[in-house]
Protein backbone atom coordinates (compact mmCIF):
# COMPACT_ATOMS: atom_id res chain seq x y z
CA UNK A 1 11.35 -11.60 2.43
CA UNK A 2 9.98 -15.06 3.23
CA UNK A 3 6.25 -16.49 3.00
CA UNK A 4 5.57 -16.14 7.25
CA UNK A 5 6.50 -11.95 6.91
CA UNK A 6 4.79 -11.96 3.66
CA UNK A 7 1.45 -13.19 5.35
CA UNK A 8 2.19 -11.04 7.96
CA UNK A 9 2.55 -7.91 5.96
CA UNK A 10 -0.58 -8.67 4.36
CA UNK A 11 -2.65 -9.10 8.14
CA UNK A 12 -1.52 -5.91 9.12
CA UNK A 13 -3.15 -3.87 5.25
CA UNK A 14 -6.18 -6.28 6.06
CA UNK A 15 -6.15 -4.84 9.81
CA UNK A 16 -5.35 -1.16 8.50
CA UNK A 17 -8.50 -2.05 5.90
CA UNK A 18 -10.96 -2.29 8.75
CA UNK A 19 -10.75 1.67 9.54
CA UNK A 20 -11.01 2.60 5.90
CA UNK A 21 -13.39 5.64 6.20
CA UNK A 22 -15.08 4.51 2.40
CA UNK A 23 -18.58 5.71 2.86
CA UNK A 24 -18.84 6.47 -0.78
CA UNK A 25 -17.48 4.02 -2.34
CA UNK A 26 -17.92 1.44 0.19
CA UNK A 27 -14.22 -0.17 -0.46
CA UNK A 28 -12.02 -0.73 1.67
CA UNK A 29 -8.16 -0.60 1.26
CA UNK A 30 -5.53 -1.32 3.53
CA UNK A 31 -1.94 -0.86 3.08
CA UNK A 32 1.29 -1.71 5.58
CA UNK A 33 4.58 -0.96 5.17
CA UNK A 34 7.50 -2.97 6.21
CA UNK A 35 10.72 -1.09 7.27
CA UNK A 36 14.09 -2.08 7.61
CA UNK A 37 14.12 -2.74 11.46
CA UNK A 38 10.84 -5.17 10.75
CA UNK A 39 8.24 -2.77 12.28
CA UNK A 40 5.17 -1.74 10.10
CA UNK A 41 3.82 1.17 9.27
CA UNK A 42 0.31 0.84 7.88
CA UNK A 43 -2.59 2.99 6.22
CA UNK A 44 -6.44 3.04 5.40
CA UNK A 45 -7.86 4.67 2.85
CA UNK A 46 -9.93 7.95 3.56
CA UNK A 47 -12.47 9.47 1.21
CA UNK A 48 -13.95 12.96 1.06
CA UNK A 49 -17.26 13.40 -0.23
CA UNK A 50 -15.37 16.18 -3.04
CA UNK A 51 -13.87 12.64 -4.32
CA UNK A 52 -11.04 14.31 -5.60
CA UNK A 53 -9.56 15.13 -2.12
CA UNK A 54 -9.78 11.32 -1.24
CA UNK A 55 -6.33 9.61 0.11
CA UNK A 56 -5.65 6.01 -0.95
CA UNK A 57 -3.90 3.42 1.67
CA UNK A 58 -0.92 3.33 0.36
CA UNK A 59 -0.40 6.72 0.31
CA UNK A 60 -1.20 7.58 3.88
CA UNK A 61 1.24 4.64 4.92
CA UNK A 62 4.03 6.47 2.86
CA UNK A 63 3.41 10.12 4.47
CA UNK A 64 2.90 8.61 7.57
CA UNK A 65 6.67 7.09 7.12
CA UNK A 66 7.65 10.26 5.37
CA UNK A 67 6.38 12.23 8.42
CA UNK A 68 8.51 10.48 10.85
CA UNK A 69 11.45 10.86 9.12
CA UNK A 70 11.58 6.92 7.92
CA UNK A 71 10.50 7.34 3.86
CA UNK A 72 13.94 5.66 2.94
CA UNK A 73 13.35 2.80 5.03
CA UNK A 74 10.72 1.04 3.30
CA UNK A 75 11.60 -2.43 2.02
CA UNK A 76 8.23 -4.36 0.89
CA UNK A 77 4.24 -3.06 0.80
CA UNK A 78 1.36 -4.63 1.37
CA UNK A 79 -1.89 -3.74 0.00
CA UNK A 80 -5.20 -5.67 -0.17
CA UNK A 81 -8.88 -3.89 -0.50
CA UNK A 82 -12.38 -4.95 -1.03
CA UNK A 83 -16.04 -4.41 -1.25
CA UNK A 84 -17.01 -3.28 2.64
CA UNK A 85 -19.85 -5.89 3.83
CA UNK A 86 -22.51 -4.59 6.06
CA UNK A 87 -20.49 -3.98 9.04
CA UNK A 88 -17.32 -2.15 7.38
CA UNK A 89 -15.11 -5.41 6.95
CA UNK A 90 -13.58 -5.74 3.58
CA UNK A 91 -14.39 -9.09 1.44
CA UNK A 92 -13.32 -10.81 -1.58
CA UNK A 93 -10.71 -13.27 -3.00
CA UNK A 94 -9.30 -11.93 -5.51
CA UNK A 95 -6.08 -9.92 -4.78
CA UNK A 96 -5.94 -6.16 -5.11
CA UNK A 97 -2.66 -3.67 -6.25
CA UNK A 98 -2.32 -0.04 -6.07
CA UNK A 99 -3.67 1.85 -8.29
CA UNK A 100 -1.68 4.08 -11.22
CA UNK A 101 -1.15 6.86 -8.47
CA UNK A 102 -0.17 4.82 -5.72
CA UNK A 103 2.67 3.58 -7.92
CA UNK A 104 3.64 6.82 -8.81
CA UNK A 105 3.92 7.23 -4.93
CA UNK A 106 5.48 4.22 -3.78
CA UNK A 107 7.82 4.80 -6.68
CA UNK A 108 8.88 8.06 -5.55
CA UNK A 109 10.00 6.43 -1.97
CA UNK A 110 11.20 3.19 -3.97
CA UNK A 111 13.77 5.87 -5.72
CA UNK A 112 14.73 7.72 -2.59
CA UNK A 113 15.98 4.22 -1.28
CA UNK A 114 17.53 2.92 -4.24
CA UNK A 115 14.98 -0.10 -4.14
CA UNK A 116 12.77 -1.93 -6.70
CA UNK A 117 10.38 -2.59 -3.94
CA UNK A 118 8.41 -5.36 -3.30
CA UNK A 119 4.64 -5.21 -3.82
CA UNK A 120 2.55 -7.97 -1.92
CA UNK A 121 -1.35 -7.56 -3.28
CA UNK A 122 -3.54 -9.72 -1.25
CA UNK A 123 -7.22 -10.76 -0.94
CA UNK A 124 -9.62 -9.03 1.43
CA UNK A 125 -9.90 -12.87 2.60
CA UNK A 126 -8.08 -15.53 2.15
CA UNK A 127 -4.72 -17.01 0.98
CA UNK A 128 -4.69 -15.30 -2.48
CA UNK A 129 -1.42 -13.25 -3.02
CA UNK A 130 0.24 -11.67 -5.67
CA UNK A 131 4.24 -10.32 -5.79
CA UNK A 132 5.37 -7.87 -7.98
CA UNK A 133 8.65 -5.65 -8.00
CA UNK A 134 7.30 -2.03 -8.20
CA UNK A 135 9.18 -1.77 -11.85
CA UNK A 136 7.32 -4.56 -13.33
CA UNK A 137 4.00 -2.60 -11.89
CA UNK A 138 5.51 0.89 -13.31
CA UNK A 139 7.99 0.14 -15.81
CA UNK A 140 10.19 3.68 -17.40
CA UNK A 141 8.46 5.30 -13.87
CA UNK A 142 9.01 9.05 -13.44
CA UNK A 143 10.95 9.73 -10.49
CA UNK A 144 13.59 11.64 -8.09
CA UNK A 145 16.39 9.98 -10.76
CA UNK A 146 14.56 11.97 -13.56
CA UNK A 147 15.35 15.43 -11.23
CA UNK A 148 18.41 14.14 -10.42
CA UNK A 149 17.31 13.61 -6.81
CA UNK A 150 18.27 10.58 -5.15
């Protein structure tokens, strides 16, 4: 994956970012997901005012893929998130990864392809991006191999 489809990855989470439903916490998280034939899948998060019943972005990209059938296809994420300004738009400059169980999810579709997946984190504005392999974010993960699933 080059720079240019890196970027782009990352303007698609900050475009997923903007309908974050986050009245609660008031931060905003986009993720996108690029699949093998180069279209993107993307999600927001969505919170619940329970808390616990809250959905992160990177998991309603993934069950959106897994939905249509396409949860093997995913070759790089994208994730950025920030604090929501006054008109729901996400801000900062400091890049953003997935929390401990978004890698647990992304790792479970990361098996189920046989890929150490790519993990973009960018800023809510700005240039700023981070690249990690999903096993240097969740090293020994717990996975479909584990079940001998694959």
């Amino acid at each position: 994956m080059n720079a240019t489809n890196t970027h782009a990855l990352i303007a698609a989470a900050r475009d997923a970012a903007r309908h974050a439903h986050a009245p609660y916490s008031r931060f905003a998280v986009g993720a996108a997901l690029l699949m093998q034939d180069g279209s993107v899948i993307t999600g927001a998060n969505f919170e619940n005012a329970s808390y616990g019943l809250s959905l992160c972005a990177e998991t309603v990209a993934i069950a959106t893929a897994s939905a249509a059938g396409r949860l093997r296809e995913i070759v790089a994420v994208g994730v950025i998130g920030g604090a929501m300004d006054s008109n729901g738009v996400p801000t900062g400059a400091s890049p953003v990864s997935p929390c401990g169980r978004c890698r647990q999810v992304i790792n479970e579709a990361a098996q189920m392809s046989g890929r150490d997946l790519p993990v973009h984190c960018g800023a809510a504005e700005g240039d700023a991006v981070r690249t990690y392999r999903l096993s240097e974010l969740l090293p020994d993960a717990f996975g479909p191999a584990d079940l001998g699933i694959g």
